[in-house]
Protein backbone atom coordinates (compact mmCIF):
# COMPACT_ATOMS: atom_id res chain seq x y z
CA UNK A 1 0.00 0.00 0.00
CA UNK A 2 1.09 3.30 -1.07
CA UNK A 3 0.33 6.79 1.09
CA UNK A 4 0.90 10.22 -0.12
CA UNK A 5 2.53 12.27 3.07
CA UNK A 6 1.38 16.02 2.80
CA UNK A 7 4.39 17.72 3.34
CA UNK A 8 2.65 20.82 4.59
CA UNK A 9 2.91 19.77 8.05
CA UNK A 10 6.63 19.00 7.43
CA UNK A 11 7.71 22.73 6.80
CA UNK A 12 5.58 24.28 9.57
CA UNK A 13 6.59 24.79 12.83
CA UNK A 14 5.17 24.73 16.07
CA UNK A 15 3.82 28.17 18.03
CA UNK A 16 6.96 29.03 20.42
CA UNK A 17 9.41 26.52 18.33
CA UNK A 18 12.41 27.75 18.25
CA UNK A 19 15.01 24.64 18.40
CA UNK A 20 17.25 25.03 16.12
CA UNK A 21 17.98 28.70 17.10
CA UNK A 22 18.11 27.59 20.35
CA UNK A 23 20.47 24.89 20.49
CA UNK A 24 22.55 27.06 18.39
CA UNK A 25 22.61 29.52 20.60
CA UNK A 26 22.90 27.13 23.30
CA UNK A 27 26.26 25.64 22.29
CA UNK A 28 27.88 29.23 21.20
CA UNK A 29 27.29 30.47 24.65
CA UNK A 30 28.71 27.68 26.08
CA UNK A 31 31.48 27.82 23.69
CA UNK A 32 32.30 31.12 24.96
CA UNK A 33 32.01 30.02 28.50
CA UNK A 34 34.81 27.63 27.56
CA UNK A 35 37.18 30.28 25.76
CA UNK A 36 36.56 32.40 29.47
CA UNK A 37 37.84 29.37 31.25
CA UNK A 38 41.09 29.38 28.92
CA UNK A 39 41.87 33.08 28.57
CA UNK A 40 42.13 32.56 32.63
CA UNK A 41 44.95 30.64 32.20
CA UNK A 42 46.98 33.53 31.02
CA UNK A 43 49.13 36.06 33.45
CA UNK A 44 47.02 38.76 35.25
CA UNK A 45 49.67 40.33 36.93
CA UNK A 46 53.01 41.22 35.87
CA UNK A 47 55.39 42.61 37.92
CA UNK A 48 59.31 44.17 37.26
CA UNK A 49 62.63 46.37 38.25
CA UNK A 50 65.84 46.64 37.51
CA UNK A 51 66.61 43.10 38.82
CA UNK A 52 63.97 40.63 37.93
CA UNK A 53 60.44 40.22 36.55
CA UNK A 54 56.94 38.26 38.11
CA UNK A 55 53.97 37.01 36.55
CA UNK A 56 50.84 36.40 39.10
CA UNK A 57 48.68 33.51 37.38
CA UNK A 58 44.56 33.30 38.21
CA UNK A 59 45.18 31.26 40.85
CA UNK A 60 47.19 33.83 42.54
CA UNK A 61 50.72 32.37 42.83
CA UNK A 62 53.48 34.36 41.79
CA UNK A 63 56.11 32.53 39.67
CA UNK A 64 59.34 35.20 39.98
CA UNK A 65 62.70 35.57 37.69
CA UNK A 66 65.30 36.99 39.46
CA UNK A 67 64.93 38.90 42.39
CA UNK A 68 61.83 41.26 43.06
CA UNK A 69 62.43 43.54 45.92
CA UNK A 70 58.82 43.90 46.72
CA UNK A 71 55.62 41.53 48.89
CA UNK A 72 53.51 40.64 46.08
CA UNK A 73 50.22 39.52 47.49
CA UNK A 74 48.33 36.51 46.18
CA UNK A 75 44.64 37.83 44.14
CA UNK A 76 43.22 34.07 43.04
CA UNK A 77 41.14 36.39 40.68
CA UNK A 78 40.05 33.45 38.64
CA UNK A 79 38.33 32.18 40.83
CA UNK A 80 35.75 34.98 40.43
CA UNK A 81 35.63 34.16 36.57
CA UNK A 82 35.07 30.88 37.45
CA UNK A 83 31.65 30.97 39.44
CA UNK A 84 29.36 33.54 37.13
CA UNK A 85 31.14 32.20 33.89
CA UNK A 86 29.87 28.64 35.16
CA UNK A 87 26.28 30.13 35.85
CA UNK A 88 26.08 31.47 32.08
CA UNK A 89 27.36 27.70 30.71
CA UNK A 90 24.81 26.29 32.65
CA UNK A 91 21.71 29.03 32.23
CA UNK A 92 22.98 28.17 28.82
CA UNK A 93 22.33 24.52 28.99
CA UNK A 94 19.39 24.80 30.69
CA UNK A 95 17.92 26.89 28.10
CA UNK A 96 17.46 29.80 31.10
CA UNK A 97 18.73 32.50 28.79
CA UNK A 98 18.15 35.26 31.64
CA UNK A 99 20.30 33.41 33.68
CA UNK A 100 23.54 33.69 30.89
CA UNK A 101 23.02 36.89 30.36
CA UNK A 102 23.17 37.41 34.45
CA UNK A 103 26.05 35.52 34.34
CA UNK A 104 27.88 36.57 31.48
CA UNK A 105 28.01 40.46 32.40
CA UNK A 106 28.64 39.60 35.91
CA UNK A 107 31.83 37.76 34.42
CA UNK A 108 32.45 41.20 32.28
CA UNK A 109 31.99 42.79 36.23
CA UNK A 110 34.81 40.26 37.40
CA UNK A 111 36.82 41.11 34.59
CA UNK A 112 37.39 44.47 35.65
CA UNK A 113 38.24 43.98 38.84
CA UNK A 114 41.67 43.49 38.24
CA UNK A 115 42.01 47.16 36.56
CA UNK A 116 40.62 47.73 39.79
CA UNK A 117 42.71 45.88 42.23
CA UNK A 118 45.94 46.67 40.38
CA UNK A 119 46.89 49.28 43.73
CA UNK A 120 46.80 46.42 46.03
CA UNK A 121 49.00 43.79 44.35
CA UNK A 122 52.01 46.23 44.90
CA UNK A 123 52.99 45.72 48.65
CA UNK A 124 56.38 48.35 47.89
CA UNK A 125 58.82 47.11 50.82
CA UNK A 126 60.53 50.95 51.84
CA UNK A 127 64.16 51.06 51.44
CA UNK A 128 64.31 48.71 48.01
CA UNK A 129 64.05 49.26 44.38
CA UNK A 130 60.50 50.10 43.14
CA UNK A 131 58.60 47.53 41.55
CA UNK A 132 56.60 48.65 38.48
CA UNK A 133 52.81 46.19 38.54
CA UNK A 134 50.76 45.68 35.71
CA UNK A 135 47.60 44.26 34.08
CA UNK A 136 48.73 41.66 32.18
CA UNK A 137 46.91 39.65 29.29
CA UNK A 138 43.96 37.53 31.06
CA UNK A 139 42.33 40.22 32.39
CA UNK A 140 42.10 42.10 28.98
CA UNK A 141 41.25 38.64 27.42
CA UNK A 142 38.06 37.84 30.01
CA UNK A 143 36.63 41.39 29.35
CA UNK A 144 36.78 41.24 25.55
CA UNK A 145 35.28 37.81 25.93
CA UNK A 146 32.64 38.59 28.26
CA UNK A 147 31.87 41.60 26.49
CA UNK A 148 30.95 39.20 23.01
CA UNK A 149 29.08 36.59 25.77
CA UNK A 150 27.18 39.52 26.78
CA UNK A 151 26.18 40.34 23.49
CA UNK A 152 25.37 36.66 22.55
CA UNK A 153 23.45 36.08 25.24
CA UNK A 154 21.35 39.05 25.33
CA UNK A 155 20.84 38.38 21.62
CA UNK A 156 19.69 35.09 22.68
CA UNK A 157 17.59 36.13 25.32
CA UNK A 158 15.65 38.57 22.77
CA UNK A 159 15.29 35.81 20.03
CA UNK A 160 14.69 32.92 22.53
CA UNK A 161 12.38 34.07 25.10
CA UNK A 162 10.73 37.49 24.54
CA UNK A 163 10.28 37.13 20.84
CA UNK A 164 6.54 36.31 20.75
CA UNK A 165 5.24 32.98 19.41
CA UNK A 166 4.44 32.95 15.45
CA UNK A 167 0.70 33.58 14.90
CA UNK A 168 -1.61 30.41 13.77
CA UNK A 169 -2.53 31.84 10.34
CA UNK A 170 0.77 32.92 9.24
């Protein structure tokens, strides 16, 4: 037995159907969750004189070359990349765009804080050489990033959840 399938039911989609956009925008958010996790792997601190050089990784260890004449105080700033980056992967996920978008610019928020915090890295010991501190790479690397998460996500949010559902007769 042979049956004709109308393929006008095929084509159509359902009211509030929005898969394919949403998986796609899905897995790019999370794929920029991921690149946030890697650009924290790069320096955030970087410290020299005349006699040595330091570079403070996200963790907040200090690995020094030479000899630094200065306290340099541990910032595990990472670990505040970590926490709203992993609430955006998982709003993400979850299909909660409100939720990455939350998380995304409060990772832009943690970002900053190094630009912020760059004052109390510097513990100058008086009597030695002075020890020039700077912002190195991650930092500059998680804003940009979280910046274009923003972005996505928001974009996301606007096509995903407050577009309204195609009408019936359309």
């Amino acid at each position: 037995m042979l049956s004709i399938v109308s393929l006008d039911n095929i084509a159509r989609t359902l009211p509030g159907d929005h898969t394919i956009e949403a998986a796609l925008t899905k897995w790019g958010i999370t794929a920029l969750g991921a690149l946030l996790v890697a650009v924290t792997l790069f320096p955030w601190f970087s410290a020299h004189n005349d006699y040595g050089s330091a570079q403070m990784t996200g963790w907040g260890g200090w690995t020094t070359t030479g000899e630094i004449d200065a306290s340099l105080r541990p910032l595990p700033l990472a670990l505040l990349v970590y926490l709203p980056a992993g609430v955006m992967i998982y709003g993400a996920l979850r299909g909660a765009f409100g939720a990455a978008v939350v998380g995304a610019m409060a990772t832009f928020v943690a970002g900053l804080l190094p630009f912020m915090l760059k004052p109390a890295v510097d513990r100058h010991v008086p009597g030695r050489s002075a020890v020039a501190v700077d912002v190195a790479a991650a930092p500059q690397l998680v804003v940009a990033v979280a910046l274009l998460a923003s972005v996505v996500c928001w974009i996301g949010y606007a096509r995903c959840v407050l577009r309204p559902a195609p009408r019936a007769d359309a």
